[in-house]
PDB file of N, CA and C in Angstrom:
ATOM      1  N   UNK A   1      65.337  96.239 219.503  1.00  0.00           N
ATOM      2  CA  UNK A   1      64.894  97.561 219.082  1.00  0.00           C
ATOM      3  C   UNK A   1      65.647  97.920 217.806  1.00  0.00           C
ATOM      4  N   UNK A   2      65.140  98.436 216.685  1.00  0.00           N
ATOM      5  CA  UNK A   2      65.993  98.980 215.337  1.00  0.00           C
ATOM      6  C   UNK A   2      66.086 100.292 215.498  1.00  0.00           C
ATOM      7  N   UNK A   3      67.262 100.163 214.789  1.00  0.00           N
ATOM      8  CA  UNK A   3      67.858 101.361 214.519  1.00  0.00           C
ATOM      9  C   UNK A   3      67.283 102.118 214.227  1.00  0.00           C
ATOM     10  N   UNK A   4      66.165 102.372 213.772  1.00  0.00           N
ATOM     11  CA  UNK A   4      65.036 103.599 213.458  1.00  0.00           C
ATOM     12  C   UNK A   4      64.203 103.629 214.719  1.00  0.00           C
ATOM     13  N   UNK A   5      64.110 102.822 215.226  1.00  0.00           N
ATOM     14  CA  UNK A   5      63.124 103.441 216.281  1.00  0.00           C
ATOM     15  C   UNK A   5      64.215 103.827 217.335  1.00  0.00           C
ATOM     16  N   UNK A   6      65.427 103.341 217.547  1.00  0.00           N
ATOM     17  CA  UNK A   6      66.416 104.127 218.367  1.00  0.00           C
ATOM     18  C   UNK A   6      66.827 105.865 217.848  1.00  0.00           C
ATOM     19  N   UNK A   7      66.575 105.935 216.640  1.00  0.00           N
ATOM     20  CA  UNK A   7      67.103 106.995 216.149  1.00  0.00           C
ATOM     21  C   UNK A   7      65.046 108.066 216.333  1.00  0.00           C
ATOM     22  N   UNK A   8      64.242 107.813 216.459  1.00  0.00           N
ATOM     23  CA  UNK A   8      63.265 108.480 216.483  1.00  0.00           C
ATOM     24  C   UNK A   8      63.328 108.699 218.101  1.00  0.00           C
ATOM     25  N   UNK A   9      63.357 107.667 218.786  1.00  0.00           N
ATOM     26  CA  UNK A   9      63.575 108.296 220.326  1.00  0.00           C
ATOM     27  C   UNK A   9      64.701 109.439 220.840  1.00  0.00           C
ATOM     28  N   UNK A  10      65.627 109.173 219.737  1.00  0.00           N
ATOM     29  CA  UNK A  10      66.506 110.325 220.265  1.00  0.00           C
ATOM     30  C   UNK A  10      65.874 111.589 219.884  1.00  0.00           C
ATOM     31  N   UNK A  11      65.337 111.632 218.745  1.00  0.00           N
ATOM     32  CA  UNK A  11      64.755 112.675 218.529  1.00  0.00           C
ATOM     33  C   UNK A  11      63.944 113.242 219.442  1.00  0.00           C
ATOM     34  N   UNK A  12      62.986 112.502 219.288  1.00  0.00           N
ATOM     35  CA  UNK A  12      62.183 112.913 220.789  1.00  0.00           C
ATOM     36  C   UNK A  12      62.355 113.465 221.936  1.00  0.00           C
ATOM     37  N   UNK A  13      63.255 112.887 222.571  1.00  0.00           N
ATOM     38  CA  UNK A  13      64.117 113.058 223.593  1.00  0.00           C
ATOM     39  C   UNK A  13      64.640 114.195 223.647  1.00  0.00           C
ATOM     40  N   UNK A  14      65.225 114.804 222.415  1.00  0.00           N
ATOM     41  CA  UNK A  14      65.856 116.202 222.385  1.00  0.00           C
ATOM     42  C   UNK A  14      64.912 117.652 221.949  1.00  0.00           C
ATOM     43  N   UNK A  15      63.763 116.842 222.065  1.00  0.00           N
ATOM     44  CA  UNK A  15      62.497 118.324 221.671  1.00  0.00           C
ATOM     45  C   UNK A  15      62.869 118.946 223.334  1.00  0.00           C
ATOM     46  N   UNK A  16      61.866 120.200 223.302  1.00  0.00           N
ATOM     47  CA  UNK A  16      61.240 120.931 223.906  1.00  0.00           C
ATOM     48  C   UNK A  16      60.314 120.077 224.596  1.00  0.00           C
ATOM     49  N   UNK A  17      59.970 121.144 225.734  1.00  0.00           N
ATOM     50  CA  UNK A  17      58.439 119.825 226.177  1.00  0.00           C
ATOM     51  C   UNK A  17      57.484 120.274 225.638  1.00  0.00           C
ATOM     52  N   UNK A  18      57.071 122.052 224.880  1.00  0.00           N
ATOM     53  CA  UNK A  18      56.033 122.215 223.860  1.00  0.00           C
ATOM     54  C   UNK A  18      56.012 121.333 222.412  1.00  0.00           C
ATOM     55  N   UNK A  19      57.121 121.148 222.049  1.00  0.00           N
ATOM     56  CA  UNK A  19      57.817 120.347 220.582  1.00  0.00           C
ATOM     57  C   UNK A  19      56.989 119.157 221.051  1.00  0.00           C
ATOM     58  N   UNK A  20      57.089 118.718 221.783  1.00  0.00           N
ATOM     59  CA  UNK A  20      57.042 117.132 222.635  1.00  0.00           C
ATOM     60  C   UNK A  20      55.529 117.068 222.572  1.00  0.00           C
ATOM     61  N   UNK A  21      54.978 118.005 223.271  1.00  0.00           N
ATOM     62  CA  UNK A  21      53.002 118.531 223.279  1.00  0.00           C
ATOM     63  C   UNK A  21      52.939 118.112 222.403  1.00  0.00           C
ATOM     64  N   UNK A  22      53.296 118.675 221.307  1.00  0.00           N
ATOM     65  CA  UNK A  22      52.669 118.635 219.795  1.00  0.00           C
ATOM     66  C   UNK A  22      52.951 117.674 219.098  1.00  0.00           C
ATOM     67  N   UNK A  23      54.005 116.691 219.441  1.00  0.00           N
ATOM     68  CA  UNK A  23      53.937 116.120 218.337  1.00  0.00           C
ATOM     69  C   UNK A  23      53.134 114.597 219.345  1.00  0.00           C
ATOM     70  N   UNK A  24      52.684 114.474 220.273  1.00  0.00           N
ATOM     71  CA  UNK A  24      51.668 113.862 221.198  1.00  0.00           C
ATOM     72  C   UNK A  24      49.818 113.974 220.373  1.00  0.00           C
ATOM     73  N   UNK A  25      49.951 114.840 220.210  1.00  0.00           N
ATOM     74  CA  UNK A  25      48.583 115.589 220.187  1.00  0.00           C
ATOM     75  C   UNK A  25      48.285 115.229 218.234  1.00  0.00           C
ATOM     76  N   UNK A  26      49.284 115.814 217.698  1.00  0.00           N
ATOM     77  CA  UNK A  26      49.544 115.205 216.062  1.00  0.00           C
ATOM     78  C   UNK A  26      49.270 113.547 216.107  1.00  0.00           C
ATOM     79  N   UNK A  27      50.080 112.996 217.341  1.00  0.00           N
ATOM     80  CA  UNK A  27      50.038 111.111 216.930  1.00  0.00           C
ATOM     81  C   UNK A  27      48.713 110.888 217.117  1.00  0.00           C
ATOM     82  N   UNK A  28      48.146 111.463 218.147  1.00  0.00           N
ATOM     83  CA  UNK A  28      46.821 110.871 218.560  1.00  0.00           C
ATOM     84  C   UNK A  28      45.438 111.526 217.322  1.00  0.00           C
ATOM     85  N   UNK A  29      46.076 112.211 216.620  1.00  0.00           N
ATOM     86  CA  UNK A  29      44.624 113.178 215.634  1.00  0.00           C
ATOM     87  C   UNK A  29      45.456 112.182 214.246  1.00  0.00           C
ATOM     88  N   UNK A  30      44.569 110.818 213.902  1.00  0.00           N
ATOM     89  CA  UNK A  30      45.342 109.918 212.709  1.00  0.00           C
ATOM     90  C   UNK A  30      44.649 111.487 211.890  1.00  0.00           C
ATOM     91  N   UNK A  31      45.263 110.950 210.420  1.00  0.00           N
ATOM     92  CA  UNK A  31      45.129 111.991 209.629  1.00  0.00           C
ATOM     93  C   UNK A  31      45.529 113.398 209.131  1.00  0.00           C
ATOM     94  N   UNK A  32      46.209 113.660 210.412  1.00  0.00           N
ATOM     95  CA  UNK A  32      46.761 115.439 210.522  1.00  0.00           C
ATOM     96  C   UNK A  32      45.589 116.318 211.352  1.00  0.00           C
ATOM     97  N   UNK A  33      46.490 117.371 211.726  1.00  0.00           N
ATOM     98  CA  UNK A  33      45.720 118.379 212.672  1.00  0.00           C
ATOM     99  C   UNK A  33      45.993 119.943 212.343  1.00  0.00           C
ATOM    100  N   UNK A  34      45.163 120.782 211.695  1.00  0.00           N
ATOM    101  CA  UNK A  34      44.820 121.588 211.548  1.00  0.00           C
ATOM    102  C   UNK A  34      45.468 122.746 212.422  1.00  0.00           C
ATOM    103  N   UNK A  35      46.413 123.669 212.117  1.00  0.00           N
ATOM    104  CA  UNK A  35      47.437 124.759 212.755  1.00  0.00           C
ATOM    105  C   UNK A  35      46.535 125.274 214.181  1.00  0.00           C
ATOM    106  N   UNK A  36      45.326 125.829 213.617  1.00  0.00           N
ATOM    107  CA  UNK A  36      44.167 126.113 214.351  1.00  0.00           C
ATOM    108  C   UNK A  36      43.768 125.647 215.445  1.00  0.00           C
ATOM    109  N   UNK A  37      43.659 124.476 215.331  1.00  0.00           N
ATOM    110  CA  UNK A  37      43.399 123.022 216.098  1.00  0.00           C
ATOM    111  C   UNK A  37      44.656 122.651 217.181  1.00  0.00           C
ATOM    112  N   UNK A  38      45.850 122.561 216.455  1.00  0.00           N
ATOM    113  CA  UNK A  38      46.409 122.345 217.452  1.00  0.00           C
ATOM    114  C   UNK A  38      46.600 123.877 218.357  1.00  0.00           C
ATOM    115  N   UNK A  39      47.026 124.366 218.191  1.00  0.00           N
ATOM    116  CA  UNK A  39      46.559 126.134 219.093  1.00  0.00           C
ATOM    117  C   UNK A  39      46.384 126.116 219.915  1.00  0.00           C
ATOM    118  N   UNK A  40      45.032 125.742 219.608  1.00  0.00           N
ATOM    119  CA  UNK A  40      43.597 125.663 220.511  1.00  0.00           C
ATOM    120  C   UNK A  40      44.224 124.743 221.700  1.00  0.00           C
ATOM    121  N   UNK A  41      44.356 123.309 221.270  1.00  0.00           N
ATOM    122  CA  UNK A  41      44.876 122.354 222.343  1.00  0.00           C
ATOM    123  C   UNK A  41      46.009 122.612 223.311  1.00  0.00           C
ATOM    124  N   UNK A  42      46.837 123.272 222.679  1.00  0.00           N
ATOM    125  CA  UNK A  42      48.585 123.365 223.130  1.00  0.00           C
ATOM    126  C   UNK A  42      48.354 125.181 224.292  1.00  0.00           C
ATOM    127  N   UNK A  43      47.740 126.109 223.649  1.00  0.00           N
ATOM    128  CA  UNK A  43      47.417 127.227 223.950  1.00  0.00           C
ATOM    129  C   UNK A  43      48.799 128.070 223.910  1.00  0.00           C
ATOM    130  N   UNK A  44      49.203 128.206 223.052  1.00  0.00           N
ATOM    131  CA  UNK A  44      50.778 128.817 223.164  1.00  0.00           C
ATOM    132  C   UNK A  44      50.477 130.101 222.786  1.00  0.00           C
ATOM    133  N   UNK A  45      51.327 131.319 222.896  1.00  0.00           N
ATOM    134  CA  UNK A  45      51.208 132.023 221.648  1.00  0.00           C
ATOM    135  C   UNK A  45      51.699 131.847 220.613  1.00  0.00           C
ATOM    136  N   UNK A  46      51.281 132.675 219.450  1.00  0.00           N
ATOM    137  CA  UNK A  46      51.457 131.859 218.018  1.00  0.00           C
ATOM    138  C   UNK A  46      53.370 132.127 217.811  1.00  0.00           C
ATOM    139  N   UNK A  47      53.836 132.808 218.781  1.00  0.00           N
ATOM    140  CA  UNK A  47      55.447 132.791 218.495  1.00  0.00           C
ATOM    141  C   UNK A  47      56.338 131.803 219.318  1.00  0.00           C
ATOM    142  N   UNK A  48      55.184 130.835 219.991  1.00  0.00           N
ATOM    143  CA  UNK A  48      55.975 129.129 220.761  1.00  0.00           C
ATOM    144  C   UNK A  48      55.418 128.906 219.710  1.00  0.00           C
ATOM    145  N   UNK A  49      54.155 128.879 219.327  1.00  0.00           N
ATOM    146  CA  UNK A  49      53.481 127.665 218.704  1.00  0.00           C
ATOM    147  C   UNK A  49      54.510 127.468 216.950  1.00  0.00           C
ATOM    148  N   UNK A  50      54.840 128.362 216.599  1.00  0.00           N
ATOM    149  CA  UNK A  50      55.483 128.222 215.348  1.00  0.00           C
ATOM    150  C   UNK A  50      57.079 127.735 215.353  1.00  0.00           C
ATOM    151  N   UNK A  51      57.167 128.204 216.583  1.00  0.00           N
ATOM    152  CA  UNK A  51      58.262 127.646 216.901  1.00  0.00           C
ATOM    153  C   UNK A  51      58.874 126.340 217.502  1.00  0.00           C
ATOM    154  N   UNK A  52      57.840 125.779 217.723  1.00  0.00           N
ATOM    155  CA  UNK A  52      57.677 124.388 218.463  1.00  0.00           C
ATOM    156  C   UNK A  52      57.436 123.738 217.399  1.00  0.00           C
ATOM    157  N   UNK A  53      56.314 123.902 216.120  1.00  0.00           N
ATOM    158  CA  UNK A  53      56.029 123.568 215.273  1.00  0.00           C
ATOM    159  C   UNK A  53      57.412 123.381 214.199  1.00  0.00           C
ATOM    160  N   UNK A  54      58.219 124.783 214.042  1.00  0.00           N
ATOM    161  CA  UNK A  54      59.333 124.630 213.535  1.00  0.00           C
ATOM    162  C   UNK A  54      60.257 123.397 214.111  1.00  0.00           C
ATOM    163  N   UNK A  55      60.462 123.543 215.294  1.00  0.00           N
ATOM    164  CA  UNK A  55      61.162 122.347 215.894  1.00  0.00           C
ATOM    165  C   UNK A  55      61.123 121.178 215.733  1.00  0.00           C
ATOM    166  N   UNK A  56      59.796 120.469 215.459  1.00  0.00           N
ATOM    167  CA  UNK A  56      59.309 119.225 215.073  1.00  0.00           C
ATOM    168  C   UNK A  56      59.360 118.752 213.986  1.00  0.00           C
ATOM    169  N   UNK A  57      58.875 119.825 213.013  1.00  0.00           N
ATOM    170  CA  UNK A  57      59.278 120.055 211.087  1.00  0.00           C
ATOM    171  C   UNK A  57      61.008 119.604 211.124  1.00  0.00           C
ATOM    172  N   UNK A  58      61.593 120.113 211.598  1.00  0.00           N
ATOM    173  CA  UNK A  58      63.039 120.017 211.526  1.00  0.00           C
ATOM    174  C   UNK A  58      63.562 118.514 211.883  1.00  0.00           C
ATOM    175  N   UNK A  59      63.245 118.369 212.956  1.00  0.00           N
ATOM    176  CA  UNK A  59      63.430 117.060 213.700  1.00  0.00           C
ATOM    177  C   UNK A  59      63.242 115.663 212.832  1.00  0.00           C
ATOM    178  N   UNK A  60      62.420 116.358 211.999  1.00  0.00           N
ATOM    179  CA  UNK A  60      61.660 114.975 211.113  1.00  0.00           C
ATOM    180  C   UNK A  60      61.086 113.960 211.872  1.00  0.00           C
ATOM    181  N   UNK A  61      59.991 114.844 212.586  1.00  0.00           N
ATOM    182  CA  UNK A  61      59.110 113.909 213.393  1.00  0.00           C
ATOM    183  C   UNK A  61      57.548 113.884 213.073  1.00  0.00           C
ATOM    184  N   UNK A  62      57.609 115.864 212.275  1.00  0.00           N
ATOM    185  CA  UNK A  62      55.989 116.315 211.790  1.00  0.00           C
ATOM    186  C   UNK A  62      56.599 116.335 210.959  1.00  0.00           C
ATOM    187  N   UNK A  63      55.776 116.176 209.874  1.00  0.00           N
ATOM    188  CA  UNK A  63      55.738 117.440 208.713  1.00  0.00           C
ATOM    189  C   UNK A  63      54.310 117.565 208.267  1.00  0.00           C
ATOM    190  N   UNK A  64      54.181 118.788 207.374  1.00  0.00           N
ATOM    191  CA  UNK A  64      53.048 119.565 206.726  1.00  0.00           C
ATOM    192  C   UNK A  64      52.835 118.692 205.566  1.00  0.00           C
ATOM    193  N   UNK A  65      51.182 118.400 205.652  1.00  0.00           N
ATOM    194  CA  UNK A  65      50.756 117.351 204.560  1.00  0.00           C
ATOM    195  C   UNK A  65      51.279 118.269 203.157  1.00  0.00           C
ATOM    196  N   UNK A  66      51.256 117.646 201.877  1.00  0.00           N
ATOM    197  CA  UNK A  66      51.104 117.723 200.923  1.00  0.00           C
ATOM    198  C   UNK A  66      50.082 118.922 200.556  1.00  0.00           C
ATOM    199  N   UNK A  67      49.809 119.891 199.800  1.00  0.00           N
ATOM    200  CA  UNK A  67      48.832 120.563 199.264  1.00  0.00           C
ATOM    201  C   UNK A  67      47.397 121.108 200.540  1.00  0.00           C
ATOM    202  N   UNK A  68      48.226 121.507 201.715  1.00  0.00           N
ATOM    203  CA  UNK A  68      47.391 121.715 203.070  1.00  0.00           C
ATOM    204  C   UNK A  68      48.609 122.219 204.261  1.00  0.00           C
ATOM    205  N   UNK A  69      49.299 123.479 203.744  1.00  0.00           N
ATOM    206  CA  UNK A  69      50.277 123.970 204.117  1.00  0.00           C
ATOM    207  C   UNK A  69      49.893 124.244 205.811  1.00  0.00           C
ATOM    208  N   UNK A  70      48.801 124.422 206.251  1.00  0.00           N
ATOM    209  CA  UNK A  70      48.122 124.348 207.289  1.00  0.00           C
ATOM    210  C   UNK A  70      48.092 122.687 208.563  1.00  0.00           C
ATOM    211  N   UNK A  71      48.222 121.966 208.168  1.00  0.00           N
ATOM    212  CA  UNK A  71      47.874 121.067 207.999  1.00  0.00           C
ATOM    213  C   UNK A  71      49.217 120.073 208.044  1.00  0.00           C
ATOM    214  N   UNK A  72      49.306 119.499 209.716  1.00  0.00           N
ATOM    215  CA  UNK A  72      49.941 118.812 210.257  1.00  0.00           C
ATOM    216  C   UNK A  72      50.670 117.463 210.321  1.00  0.00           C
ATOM    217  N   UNK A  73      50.933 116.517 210.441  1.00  0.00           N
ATOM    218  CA  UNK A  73      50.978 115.005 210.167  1.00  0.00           C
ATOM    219  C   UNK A  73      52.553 114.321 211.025  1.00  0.00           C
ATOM    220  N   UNK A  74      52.395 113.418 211.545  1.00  0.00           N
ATOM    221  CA  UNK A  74      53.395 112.760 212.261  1.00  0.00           C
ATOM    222  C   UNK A  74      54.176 112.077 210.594  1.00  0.00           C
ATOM    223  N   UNK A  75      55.497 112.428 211.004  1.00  0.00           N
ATOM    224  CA  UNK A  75      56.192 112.094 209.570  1.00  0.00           C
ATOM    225  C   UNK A  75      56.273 111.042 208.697  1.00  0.00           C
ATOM    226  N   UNK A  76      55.920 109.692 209.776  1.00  0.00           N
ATOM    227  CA  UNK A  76      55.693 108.430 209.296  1.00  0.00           C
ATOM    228  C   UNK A  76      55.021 107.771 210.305  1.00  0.00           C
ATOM    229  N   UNK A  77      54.203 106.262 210.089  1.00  0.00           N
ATOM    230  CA  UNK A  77      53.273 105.836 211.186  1.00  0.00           C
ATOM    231  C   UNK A  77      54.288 105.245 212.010  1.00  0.00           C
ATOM    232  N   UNK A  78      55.601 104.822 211.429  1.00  0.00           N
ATOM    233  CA  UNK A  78      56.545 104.115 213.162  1.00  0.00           C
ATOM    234  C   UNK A  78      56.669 105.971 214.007  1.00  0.00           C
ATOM    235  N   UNK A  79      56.571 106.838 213.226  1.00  0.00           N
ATOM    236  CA  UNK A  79      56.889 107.805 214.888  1.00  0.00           C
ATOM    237  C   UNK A  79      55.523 107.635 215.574  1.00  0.00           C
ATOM    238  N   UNK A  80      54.388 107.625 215.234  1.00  0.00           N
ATOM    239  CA  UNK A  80      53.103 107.792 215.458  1.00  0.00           C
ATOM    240  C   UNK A  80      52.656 106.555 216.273  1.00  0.00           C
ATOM    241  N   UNK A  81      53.277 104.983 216.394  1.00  0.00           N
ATOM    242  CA  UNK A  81      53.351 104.205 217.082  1.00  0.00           C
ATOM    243  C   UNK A  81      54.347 104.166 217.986  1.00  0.00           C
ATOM    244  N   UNK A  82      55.175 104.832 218.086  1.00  0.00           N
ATOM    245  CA  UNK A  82      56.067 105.068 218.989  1.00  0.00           C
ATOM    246  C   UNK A  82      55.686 106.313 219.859  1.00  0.00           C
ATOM    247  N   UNK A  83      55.239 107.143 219.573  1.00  0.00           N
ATOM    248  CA  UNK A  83      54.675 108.218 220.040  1.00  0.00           C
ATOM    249  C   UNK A  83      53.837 107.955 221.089  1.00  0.00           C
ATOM    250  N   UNK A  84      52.589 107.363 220.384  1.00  0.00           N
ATOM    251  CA  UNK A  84      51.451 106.481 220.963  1.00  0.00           C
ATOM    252  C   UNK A  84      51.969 105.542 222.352  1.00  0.00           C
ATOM    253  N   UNK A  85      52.239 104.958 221.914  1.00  0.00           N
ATOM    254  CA  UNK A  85      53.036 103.573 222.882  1.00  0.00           C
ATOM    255  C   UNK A  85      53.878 103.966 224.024  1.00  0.00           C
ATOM    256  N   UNK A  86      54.940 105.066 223.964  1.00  0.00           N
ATOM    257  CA  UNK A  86      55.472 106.107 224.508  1.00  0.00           C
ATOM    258  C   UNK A  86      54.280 106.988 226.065  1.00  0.00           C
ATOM    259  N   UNK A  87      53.098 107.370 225.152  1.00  0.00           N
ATOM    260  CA  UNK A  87      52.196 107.870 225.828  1.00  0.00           C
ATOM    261  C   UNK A  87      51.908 107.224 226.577  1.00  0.00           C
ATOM    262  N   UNK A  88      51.181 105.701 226.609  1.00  0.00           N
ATOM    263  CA  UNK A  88      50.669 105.007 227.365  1.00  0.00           C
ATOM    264  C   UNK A  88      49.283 105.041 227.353  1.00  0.00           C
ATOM    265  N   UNK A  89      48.083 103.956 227.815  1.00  0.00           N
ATOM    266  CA  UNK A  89      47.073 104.523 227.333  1.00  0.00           C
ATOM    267  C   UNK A  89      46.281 105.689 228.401  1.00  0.00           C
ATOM    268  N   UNK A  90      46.827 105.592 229.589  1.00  0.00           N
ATOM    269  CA  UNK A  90      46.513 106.970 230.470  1.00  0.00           C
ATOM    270  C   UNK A  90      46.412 108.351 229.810  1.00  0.00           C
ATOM    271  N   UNK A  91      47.491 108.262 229.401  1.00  0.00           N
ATOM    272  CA  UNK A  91      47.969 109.972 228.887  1.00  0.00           C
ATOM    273  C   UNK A  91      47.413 109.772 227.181  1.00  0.00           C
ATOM    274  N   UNK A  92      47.184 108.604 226.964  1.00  0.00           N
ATOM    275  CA  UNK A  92      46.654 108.750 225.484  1.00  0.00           C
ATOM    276  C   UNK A  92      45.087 108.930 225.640  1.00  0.00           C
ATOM    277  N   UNK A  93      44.009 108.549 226.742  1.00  0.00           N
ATOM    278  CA  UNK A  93      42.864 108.845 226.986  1.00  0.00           C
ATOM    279  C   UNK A  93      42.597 110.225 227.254  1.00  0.00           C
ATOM    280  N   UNK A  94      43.772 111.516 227.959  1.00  0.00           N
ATOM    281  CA  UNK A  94      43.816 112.824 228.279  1.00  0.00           C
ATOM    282  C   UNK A  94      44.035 113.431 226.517  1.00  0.00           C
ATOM    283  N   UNK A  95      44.603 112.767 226.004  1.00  0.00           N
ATOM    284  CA  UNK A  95      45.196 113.513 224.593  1.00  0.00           C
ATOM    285  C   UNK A  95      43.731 113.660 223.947  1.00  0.00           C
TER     286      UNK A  95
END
């Protein structure tokens, strides 16, 4: 296992279990997911949801695309395969 993917599991590991939702729901939408969108999925109010969102931004696990401040993205594709893989494909067929 490398040192980056040891260091992304810790991360993980130390979210929230809403932090954790979301950044599940981000791996599985390739491309990024829409503030809106995830909402909808997660159902928080918007003062978890920004805050969970904050949590993940921080973590350096999401971040906000480029020029789509709205607009979601797993920070690099090893969290997004680790994420994935993590899930399993059970819980990745529910996502």
């Amino acid at each position: 296992m490398s040192e980056r993917t040891m260091e992304v599991r810790q991360r993980l590991g130390g979210l929230s279990s809403g932090a954790r939702r979301l950044v599940e729901y981000v791996a599985a939408l390739e491309g990024g997911a829409r503030y809106e969108l995830l909402r909808h999925l997660v159902r928080l109010t918007e003062a978890d949801m920004i805050a969970d969102l904050r949590e993940t931004v921080d973590a350096g696990l999401l971040r906000v695309l480029p020029g789509q401040p709205d607009t979601y993205d797993v920070a690099d594709e090893e969290v997004r395969a680790l994420v994935l893989a993590e899930a399993g494909t059970e819980r990745l067929a529910r996502l």
